[in-house]
C-alpha atoms as a PDB file:
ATOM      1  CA  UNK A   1       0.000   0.000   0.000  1.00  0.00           C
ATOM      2  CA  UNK A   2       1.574   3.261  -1.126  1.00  0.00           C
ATOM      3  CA  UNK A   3       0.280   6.590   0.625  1.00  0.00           C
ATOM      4  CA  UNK A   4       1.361   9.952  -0.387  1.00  0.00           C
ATOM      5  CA  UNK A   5       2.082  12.843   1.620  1.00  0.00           C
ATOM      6  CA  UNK A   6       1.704  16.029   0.927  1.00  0.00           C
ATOM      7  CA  UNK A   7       4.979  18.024   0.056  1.00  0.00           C
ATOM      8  CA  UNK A   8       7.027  19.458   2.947  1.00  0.00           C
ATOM      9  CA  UNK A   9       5.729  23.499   1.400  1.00  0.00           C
ATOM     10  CA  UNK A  10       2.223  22.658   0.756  1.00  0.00           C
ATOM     11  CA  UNK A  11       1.350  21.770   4.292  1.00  0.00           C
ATOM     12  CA  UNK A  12       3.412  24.786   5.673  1.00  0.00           C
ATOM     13  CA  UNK A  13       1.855  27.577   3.876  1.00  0.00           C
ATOM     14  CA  UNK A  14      -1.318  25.970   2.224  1.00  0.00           C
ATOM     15  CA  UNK A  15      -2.559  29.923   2.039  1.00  0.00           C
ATOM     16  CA  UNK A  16       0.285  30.680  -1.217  1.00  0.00           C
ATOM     17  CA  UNK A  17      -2.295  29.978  -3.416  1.00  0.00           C
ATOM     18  CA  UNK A  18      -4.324  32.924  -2.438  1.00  0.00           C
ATOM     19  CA  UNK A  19      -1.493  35.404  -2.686  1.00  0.00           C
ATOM     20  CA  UNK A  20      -1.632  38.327  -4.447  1.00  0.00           C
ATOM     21  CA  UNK A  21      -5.885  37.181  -5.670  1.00  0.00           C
ATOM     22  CA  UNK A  22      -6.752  40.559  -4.523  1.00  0.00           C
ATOM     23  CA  UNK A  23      -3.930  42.899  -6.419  1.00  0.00           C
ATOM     24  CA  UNK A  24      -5.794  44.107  -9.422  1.00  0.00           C
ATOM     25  CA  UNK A  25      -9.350  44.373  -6.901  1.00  0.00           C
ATOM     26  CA  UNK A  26      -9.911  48.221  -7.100  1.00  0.00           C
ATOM     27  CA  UNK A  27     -12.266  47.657  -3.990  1.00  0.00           C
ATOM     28  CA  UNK A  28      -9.186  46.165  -1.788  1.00  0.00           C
ATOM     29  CA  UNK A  29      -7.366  49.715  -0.315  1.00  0.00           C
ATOM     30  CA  UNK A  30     -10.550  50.491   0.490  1.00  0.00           C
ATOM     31  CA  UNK A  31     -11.083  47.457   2.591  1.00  0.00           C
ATOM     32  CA  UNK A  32      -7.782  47.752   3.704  1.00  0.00           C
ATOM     33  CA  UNK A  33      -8.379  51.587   4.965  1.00  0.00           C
ATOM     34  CA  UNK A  34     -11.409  50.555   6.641  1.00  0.00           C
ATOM     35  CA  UNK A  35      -9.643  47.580   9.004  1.00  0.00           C
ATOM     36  CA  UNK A  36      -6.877  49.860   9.314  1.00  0.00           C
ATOM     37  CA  UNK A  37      -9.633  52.454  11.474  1.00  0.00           C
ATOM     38  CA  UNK A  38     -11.254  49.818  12.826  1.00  0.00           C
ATOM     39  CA  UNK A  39      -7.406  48.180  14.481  1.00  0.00           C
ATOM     40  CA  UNK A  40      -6.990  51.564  15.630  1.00  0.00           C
ATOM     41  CA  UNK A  41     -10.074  52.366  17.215  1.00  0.00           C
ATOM     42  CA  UNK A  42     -10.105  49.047  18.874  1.00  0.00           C
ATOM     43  CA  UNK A  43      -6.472  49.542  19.954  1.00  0.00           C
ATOM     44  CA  UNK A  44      -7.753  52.867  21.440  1.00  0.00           C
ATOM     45  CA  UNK A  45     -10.435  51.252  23.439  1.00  0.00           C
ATOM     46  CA  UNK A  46      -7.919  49.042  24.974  1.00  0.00           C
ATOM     47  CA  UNK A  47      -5.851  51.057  26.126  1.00  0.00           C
ATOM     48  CA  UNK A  48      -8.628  53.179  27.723  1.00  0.00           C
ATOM     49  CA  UNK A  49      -8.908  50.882  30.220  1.00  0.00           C
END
C-alpha cells in the first residue's frame, strides 16, 4: 500500500495559493483603509482601560 504525503511546502503555507488574488481588486485599499480604522479604534479602546 503506497500513501502519499503532501509536500514538505504545501502543508506549511497551504494559504500561497491565495497570494496576491486581490492585487488588481480596485475595492481592496478600500477594505484595507477601513480595518486599518477599525485596528486603531479598537487599539484605542484598549488602552482606555
Amino acid at each position: 500500500m503506497e500513501i502519499k504525503l503532501p509536500q514538505a511546502e504545501e502543508s506549511q503555507r497551504p494559504w500561497m495559493k491565495f497570494a496576491g488574488v486581490f492585487k488588481d481588486d480596485p475595492d481592496f485599499e478600500t477594505v484595507q483603509e477601513y480595518r486599518q480604522e477599525l485596528d486603531t479604534a479598537e487599539d484605542a479602546a484598549d488602552s482606555d482601560t
